[in-house]
N, C-alpha and C. Protein backbone atom coordinates (compact mmCIF):
# COMPACT_ATOMS: atom_id res chain seq x y z
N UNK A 1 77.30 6.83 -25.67
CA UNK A 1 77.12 7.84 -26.70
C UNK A 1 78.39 8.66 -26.83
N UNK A 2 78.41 9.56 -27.81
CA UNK A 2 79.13 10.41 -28.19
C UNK A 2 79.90 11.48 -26.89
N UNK A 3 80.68 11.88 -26.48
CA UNK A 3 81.10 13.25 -26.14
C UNK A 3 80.35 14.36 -26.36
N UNK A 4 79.96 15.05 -25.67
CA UNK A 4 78.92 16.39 -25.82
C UNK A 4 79.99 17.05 -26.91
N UNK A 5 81.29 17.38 -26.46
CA UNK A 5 81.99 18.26 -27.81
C UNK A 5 81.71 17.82 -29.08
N UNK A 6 81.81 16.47 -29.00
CA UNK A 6 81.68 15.28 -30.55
C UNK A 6 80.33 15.69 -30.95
N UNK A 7 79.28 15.90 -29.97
CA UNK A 7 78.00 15.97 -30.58
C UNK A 7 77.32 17.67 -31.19
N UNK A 8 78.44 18.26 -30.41
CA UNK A 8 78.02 19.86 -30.49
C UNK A 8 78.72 19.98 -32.02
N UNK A 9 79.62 19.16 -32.24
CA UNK A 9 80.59 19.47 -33.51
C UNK A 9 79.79 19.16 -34.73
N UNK A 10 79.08 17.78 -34.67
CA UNK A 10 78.23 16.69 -35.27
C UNK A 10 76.85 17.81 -35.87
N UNK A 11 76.34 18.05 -34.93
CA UNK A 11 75.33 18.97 -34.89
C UNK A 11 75.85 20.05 -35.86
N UNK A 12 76.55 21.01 -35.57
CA UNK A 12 77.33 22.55 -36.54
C UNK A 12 77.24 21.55 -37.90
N UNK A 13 77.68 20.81 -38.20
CA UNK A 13 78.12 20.26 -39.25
C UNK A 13 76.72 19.83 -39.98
N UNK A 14 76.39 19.03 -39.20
CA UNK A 14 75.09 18.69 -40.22
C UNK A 14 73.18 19.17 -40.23
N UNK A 15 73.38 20.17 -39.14
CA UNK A 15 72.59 21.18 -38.92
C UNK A 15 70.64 20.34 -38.06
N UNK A 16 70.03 21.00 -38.44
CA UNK A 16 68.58 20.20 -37.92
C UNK A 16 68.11 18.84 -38.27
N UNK A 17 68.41 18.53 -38.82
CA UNK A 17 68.33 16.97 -39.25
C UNK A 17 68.77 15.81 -38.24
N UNK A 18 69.89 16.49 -37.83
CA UNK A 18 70.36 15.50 -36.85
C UNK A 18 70.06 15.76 -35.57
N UNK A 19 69.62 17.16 -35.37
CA UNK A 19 68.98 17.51 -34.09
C UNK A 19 67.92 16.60 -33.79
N UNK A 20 66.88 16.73 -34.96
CA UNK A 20 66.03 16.02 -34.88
C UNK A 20 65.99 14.79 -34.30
N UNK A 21 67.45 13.82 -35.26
CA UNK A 21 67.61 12.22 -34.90
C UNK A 21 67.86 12.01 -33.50
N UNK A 22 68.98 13.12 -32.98
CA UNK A 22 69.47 13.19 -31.95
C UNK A 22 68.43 13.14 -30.89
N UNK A 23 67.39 14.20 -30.87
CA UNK A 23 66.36 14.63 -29.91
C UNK A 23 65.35 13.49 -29.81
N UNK A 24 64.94 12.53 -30.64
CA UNK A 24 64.46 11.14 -30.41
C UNK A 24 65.58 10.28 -29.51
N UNK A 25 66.61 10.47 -29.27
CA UNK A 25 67.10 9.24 -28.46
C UNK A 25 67.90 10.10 -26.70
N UNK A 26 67.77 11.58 -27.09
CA UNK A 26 68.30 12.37 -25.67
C UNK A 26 67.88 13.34 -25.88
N UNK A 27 66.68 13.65 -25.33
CA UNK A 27 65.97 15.26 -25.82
C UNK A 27 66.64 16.26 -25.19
N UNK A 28 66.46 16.15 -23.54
CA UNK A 28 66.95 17.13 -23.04
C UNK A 28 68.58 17.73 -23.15
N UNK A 29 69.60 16.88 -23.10
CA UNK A 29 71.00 17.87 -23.59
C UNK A 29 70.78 18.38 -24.81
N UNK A 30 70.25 17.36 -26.22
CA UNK A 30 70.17 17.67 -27.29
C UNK A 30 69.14 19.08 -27.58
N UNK A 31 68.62 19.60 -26.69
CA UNK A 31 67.51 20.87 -26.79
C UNK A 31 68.63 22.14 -26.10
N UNK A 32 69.30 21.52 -25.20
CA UNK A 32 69.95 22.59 -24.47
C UNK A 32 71.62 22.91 -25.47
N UNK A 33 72.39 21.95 -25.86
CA UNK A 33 73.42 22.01 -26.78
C UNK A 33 73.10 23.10 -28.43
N UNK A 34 71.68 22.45 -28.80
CA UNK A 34 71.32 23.21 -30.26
C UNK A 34 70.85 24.51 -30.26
N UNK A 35 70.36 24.97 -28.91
CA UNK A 35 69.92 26.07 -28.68
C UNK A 35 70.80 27.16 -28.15
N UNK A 36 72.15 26.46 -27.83
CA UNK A 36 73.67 27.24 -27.40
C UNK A 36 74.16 27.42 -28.25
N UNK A 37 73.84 26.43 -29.92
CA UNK A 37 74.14 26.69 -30.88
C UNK A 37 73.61 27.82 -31.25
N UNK A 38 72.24 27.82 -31.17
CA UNK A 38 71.08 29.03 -31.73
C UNK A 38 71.42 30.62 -31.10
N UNK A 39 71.81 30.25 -30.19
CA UNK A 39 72.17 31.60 -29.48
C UNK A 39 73.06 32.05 -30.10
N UNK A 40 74.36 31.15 -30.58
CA UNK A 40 75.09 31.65 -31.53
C UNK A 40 75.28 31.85 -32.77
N UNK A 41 74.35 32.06 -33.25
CA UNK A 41 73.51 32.41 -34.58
C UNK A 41 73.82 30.96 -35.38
N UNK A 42 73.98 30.18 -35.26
CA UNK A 42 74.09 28.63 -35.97
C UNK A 42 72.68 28.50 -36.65
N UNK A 43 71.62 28.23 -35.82
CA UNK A 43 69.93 28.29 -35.89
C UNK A 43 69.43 29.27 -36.11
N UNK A 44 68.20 29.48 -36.71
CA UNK A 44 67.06 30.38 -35.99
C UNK A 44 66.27 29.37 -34.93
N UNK A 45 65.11 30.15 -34.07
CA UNK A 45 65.03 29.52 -32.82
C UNK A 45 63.57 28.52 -33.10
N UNK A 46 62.71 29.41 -33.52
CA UNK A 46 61.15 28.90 -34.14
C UNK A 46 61.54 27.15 -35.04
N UNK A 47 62.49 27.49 -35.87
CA UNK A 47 62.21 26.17 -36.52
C UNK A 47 63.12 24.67 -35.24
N UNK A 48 64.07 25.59 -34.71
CA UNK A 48 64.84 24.50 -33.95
C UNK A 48 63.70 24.17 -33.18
N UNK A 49 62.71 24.71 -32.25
CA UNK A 49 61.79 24.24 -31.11
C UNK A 49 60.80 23.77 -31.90
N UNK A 50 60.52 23.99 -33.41
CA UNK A 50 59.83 23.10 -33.95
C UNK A 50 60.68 21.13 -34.25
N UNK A 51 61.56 21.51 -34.18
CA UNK A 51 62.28 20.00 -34.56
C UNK A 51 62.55 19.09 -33.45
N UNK A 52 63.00 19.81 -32.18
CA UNK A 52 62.99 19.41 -30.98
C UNK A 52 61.50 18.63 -30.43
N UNK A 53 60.44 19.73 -30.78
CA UNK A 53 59.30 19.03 -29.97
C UNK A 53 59.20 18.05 -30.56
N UNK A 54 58.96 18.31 -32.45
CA UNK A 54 58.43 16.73 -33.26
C UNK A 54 59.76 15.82 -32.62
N UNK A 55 61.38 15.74 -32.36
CA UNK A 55 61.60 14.46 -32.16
C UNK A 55 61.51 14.02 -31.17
N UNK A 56 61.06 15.19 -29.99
CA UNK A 56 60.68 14.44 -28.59
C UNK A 56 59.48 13.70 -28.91
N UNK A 57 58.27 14.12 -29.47
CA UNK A 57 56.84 13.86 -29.99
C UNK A 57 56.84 12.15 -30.37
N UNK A 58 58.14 12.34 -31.09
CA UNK A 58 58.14 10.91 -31.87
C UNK A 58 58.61 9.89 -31.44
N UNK A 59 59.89 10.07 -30.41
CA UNK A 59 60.30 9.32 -29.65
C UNK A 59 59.56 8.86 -28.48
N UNK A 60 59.05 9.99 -28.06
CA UNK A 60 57.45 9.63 -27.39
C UNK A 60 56.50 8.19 -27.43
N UNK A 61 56.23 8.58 -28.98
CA UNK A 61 55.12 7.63 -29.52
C UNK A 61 56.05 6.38 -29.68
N UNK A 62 57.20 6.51 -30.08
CA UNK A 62 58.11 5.14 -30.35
C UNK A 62 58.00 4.33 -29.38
N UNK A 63 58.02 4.97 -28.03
CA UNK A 63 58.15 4.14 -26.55
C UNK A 63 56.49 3.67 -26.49
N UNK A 64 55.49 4.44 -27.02
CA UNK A 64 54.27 4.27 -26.84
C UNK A 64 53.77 3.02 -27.57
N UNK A 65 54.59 2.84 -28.95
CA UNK A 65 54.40 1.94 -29.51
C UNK A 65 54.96 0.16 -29.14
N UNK A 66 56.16 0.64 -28.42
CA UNK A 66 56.93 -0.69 -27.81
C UNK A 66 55.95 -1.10 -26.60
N UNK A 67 55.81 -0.34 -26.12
CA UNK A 67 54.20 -0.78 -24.96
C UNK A 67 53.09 -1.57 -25.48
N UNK A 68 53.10 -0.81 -26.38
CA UNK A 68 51.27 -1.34 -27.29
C UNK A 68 51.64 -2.81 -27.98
N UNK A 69 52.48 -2.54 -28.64
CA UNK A 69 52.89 -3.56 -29.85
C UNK A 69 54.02 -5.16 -29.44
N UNK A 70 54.78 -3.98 -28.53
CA UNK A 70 55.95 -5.41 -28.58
C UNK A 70 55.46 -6.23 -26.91
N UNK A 71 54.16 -5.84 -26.42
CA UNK A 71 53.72 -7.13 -25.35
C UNK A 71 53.42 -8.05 -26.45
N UNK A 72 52.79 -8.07 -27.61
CA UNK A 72 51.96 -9.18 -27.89
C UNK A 72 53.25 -10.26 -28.52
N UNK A 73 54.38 -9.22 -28.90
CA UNK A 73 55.14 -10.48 -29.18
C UNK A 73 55.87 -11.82 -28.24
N UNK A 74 55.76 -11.13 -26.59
CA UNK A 74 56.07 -11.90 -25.99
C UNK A 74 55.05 -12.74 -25.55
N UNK A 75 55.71 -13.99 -24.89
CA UNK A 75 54.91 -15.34 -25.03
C UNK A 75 54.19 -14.46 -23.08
N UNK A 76 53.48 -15.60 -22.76
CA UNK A 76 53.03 -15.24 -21.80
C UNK A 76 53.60 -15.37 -20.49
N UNK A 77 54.82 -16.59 -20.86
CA UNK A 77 55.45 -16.75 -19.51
C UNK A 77 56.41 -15.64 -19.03
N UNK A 78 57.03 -14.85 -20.69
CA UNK A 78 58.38 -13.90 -19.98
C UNK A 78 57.33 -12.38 -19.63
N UNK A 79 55.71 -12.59 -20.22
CA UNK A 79 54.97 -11.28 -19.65
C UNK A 79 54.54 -11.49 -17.69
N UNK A 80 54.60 -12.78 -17.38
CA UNK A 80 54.73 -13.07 -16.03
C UNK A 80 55.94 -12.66 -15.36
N UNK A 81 56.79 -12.93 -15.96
CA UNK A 81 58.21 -12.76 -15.16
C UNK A 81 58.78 -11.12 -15.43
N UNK A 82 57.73 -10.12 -15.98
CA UNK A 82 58.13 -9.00 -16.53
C UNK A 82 56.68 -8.40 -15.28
N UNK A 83 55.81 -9.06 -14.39
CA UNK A 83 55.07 -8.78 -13.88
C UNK A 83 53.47 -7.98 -14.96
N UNK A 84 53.57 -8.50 -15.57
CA UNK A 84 52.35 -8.15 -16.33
C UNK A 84 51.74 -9.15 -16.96
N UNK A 85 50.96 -10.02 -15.54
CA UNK A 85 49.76 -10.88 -15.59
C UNK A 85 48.60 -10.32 -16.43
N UNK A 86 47.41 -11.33 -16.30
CA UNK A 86 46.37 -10.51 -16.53
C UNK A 86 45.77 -9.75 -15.43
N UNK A 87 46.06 -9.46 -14.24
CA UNK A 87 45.28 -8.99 -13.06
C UNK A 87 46.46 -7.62 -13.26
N UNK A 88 47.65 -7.41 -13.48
CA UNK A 88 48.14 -6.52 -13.46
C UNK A 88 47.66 -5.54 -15.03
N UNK A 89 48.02 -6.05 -15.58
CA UNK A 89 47.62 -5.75 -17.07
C UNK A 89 46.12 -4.59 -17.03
N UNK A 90 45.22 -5.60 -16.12
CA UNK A 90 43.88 -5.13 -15.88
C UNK A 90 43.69 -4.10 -15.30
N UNK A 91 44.27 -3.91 -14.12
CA UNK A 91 44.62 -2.88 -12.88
C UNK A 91 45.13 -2.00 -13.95
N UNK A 92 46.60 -1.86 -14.95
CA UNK A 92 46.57 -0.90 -15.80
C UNK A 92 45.86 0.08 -17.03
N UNK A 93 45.22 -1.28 -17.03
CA UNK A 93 44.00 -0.37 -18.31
C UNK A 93 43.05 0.36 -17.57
N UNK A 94 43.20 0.00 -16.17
CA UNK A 94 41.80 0.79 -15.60
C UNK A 94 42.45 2.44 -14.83
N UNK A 95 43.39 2.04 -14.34
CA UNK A 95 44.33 3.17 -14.29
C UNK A 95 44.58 4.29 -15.34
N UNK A 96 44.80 3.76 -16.63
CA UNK A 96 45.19 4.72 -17.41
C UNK A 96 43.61 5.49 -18.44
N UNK A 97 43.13 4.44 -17.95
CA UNK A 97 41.11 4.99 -18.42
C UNK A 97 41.13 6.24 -17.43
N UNK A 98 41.36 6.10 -16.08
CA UNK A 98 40.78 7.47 -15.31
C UNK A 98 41.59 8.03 -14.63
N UNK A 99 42.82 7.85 -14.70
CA UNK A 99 44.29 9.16 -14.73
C UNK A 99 45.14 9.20 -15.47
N UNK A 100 44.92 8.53 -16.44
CA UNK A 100 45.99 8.18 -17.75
C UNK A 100 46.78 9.98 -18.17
N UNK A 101 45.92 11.01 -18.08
CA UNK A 101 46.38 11.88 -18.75
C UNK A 101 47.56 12.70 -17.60
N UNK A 102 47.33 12.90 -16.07
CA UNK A 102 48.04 13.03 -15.58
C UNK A 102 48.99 12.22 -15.21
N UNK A 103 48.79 11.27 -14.92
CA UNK A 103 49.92 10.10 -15.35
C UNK A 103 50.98 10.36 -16.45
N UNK A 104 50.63 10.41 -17.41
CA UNK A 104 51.59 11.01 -18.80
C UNK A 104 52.31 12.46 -18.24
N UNK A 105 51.38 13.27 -17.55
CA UNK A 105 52.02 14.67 -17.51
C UNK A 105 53.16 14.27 -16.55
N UNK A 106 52.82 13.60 -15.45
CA UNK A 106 53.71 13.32 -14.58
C UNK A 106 55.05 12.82 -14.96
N UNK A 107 55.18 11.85 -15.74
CA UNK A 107 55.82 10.96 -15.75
C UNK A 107 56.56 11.53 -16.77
N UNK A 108 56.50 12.34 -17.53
CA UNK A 108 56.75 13.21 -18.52
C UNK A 108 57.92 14.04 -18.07
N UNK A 109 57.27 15.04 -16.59
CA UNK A 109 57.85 16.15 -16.27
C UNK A 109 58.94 15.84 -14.88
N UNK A 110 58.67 14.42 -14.89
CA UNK A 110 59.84 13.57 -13.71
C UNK A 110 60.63 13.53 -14.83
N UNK A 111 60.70 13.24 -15.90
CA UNK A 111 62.12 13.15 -16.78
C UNK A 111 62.12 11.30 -16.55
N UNK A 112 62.71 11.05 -15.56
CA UNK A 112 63.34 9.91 -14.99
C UNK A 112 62.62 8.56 -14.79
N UNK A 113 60.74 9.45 -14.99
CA UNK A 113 60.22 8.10 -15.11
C UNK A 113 59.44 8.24 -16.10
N UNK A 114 59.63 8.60 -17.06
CA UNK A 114 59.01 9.25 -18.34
C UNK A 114 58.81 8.00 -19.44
N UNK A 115 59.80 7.31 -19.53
CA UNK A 115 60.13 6.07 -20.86
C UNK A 115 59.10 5.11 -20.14
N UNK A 116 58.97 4.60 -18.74
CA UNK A 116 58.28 3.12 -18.07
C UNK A 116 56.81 4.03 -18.76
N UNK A 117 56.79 5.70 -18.07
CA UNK A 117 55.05 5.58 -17.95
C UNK A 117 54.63 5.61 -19.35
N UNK A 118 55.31 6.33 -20.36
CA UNK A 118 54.83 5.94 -22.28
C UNK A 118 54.72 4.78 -22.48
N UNK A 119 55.30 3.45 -21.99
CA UNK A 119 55.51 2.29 -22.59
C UNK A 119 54.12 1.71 -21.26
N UNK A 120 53.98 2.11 -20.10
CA UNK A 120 52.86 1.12 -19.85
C UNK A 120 51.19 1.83 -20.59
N UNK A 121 51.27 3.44 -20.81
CA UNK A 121 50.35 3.87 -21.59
C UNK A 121 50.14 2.98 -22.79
N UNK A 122 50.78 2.31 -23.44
CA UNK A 122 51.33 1.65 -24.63
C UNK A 122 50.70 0.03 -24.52
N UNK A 123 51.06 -0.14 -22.99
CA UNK A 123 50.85 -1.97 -22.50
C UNK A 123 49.31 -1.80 -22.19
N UNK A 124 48.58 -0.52 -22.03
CA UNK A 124 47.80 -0.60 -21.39
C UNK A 124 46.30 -0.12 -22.23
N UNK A 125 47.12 0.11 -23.61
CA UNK A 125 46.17 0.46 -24.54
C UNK A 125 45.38 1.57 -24.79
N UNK A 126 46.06 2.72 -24.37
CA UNK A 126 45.27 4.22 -24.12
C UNK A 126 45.33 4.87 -25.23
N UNK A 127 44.21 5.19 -25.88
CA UNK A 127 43.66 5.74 -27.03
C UNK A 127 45.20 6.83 -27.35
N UNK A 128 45.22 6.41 -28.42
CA UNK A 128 46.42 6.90 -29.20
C UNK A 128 46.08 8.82 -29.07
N UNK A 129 44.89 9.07 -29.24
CA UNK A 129 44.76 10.63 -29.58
C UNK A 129 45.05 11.56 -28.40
N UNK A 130 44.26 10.78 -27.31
CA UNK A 130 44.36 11.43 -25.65
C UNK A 130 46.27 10.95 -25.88
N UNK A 131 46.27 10.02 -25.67
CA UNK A 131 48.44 10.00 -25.43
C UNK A 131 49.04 11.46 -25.97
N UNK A 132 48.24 11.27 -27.31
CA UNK A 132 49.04 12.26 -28.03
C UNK A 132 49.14 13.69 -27.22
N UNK A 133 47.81 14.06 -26.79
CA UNK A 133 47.31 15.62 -26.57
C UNK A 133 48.15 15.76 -25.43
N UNK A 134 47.79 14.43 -24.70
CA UNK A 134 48.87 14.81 -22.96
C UNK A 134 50.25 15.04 -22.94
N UNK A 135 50.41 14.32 -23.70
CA UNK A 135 51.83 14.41 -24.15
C UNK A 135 52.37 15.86 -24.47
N UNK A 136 51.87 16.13 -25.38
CA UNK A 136 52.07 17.25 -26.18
C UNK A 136 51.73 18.74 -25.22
N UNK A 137 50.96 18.45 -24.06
CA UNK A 137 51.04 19.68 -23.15
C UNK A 137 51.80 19.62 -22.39
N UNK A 138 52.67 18.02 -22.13
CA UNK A 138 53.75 18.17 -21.17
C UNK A 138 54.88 18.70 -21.98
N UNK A 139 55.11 18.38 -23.03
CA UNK A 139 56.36 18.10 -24.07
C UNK A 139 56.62 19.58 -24.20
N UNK A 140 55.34 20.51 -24.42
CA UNK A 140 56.04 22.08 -24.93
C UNK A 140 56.55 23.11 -23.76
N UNK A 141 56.31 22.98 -22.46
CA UNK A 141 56.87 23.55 -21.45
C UNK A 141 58.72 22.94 -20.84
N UNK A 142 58.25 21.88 -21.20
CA UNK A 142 59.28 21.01 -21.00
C UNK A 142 60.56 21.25 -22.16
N UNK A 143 60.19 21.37 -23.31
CA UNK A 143 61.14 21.66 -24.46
C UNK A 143 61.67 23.08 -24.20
N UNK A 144 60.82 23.53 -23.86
CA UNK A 144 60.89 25.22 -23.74
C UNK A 144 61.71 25.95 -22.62
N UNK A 145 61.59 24.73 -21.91
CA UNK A 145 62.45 24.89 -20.00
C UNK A 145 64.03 24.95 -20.52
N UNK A 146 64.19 23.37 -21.16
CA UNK A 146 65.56 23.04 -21.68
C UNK A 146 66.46 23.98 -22.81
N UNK A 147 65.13 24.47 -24.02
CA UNK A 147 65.71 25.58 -24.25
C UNK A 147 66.09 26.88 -24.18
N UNK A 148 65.37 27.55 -23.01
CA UNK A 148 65.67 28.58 -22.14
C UNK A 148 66.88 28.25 -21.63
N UNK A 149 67.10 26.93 -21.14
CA UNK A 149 68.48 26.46 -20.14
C UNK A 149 69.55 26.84 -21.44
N UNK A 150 69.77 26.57 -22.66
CA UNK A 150 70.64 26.39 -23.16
C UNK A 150 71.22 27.63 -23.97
N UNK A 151 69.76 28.69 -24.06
CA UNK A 151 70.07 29.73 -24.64
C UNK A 151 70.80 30.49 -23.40
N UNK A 152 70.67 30.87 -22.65
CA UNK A 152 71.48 31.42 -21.51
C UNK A 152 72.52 30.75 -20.51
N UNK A 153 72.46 29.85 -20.49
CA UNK A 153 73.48 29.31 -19.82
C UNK A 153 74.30 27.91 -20.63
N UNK A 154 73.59 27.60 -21.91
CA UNK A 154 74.18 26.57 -22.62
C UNK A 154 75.97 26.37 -22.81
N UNK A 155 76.93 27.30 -22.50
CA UNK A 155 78.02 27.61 -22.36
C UNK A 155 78.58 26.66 -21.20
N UNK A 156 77.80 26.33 -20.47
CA UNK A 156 78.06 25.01 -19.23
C UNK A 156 77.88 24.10 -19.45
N UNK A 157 77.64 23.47 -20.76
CA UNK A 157 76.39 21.95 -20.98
C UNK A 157 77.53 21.02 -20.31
N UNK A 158 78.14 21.02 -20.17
CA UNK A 158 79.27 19.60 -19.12
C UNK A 158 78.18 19.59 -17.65
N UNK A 159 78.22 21.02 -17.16
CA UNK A 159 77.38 21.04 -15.51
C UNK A 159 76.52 20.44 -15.98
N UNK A 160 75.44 21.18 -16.94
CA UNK A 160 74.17 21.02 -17.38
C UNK A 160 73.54 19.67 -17.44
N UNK A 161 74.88 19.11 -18.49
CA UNK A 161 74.18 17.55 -18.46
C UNK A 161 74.33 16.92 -17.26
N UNK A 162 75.34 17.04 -15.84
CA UNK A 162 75.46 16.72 -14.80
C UNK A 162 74.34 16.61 -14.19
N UNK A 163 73.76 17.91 -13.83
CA UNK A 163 72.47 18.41 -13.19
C UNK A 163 71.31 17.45 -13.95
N UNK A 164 70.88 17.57 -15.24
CA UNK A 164 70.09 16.61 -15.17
C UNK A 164 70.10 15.36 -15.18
N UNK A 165 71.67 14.39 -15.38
CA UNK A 165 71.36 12.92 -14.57
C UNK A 165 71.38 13.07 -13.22
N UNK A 166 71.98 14.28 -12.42
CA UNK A 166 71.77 13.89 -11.35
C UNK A 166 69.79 14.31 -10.58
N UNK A 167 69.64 14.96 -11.74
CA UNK A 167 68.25 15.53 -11.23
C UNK A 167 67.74 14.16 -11.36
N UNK A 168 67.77 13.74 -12.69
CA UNK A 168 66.75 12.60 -12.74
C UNK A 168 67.35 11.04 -11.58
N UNK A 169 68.17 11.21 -11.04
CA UNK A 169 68.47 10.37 -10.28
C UNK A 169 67.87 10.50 -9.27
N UNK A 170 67.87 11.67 -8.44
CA UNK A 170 67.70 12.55 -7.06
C UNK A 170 65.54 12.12 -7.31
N UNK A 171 64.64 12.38 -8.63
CA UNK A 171 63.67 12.21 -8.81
C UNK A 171 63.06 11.34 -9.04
N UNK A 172 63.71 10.06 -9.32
CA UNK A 172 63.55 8.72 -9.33
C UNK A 172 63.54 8.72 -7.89
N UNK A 173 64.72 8.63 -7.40
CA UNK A 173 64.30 8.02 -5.82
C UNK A 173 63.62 8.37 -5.04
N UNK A 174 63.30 10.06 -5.32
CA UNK A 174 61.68 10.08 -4.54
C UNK A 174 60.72 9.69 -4.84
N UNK A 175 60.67 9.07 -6.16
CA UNK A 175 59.07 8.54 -6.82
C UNK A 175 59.48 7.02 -5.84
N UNK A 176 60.76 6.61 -6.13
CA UNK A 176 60.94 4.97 -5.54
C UNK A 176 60.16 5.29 -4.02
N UNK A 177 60.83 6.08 -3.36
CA UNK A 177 60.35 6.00 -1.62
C UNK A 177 59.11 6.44 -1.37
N UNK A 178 58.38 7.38 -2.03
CA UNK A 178 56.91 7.76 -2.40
C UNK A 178 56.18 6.46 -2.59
N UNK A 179 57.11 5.87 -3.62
CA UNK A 179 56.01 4.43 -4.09
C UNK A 179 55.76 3.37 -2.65
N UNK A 180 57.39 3.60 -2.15
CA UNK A 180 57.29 2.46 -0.71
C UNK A 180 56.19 2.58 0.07
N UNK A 181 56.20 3.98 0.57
CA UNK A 181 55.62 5.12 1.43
C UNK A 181 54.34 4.37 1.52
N UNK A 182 53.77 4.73 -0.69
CA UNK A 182 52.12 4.22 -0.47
C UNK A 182 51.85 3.35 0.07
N UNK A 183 52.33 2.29 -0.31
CA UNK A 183 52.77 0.54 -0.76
C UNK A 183 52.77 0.08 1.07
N UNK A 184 53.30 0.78 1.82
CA UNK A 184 53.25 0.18 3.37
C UNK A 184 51.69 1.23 3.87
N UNK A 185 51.35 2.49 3.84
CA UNK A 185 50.11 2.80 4.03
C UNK A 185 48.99 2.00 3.45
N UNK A 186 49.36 1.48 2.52
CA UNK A 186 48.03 0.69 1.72
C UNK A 186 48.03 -0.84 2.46
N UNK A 187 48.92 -1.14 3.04
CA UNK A 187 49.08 -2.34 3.24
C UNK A 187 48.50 -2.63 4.84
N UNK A 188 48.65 -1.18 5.28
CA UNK A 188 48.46 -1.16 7.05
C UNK A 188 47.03 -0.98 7.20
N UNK A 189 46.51 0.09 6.01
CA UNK A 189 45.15 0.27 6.30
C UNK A 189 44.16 -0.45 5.99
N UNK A 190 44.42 -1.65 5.03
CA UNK A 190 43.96 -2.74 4.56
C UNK A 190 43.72 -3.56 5.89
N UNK A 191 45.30 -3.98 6.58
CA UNK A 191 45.10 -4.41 7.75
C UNK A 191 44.19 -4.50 8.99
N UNK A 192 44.19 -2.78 8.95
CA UNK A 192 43.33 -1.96 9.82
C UNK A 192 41.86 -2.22 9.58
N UNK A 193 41.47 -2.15 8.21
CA UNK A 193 39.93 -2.46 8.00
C UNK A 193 39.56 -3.66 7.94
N UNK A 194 40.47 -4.82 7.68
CA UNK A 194 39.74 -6.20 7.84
C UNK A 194 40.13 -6.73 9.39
N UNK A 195 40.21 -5.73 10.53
CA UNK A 195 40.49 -6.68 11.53
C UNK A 195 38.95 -5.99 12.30
């Protein structure tokens, strides 16, 4: 992508419109950059956190839709080799039936594992309206975090954007070693009960 200067420039120039486009493909700098704008009277603030949420909202549903829509275009052998049998597939629809909504919040407010959990909500067929609502209670604290970050400290967005790849790096790998963690407890106590 662009240079944050290239994009802060991009932005002045062609105002909410492109925030918008922008905030569908990188919400979080793009919330914290427009709102450093806003601070500097570029924006008012109400309509920018209105444009921000709809293109997080939408980019949202976009990933929600590549879940839902683009399994059926693949054949069945590259949905094997992508690990989504029918026994996995199954295990997901039943998952996202009775934690689907914290699941979304979660995966939402990790940042880092946010795109896999919309797109298996998506593979896994979870009523479009519940996606929406969960979504949408993670999405406005979350928009609201980034633009707090940018109205007061947006003058750093070089650190800023640092901090959050490195956040979302640092939060991935605890979900990765969390996942191990389960993954060998589940495996021992399984052990444990069939002997």
């Amino acid at each position: 992508m662009f240079g944050l200067d290239t994009v802060i420039a991009l932005i002045a120039s062609h105002g909410l419109w492109l925030v918008g486009g922008l905030a569908l493909i990188e919400g979080p700098i793009v919330s914290v950059l427009s709102t450093w704008l806003a601070a500097n009277g570029m924006f008012d603030l109400w309509p920018l956190g209105a444009v921000l949420l709809a293109g997080d909202l939408v980019g949202d549903l976009a990933i929600y839709a590549l879940g839902r829509y683009g399994l059926g275009a693949l054949s069945a052998k590259w949905r094997r080799r992508l690990g989504l049998g029918p026994r996995r597939l199954g295990r997901m629809l039943r998952h996202f039936r009775a934690k689907g909504g914290r699941t979304l919040i979660m995966g939402k407010l990790t940042h880092s594992a946010g795109a896999a959990v919309l797109a298996a909500a998506g593979v896994a067929r979870m009523p479009i309206v519940p996606f929406f609502l969960y979504n949408l209670v993670a999405s406005v604290p979350k928009t609201l975090a980034f633009m707090a970050l940018g109205y007061f400290a947006g003058s750093a967005y070089s650190r800023i954007d640092s901090w959050i790849s490195g956040g979302s790096l640092a939060v991935l790998g605890l979900l990765v070693i969390g996942v191990i963690i389960w993954l060998i407890y589940r495996r021992k106590h399984r052990s444990c009960t069939q002997t």
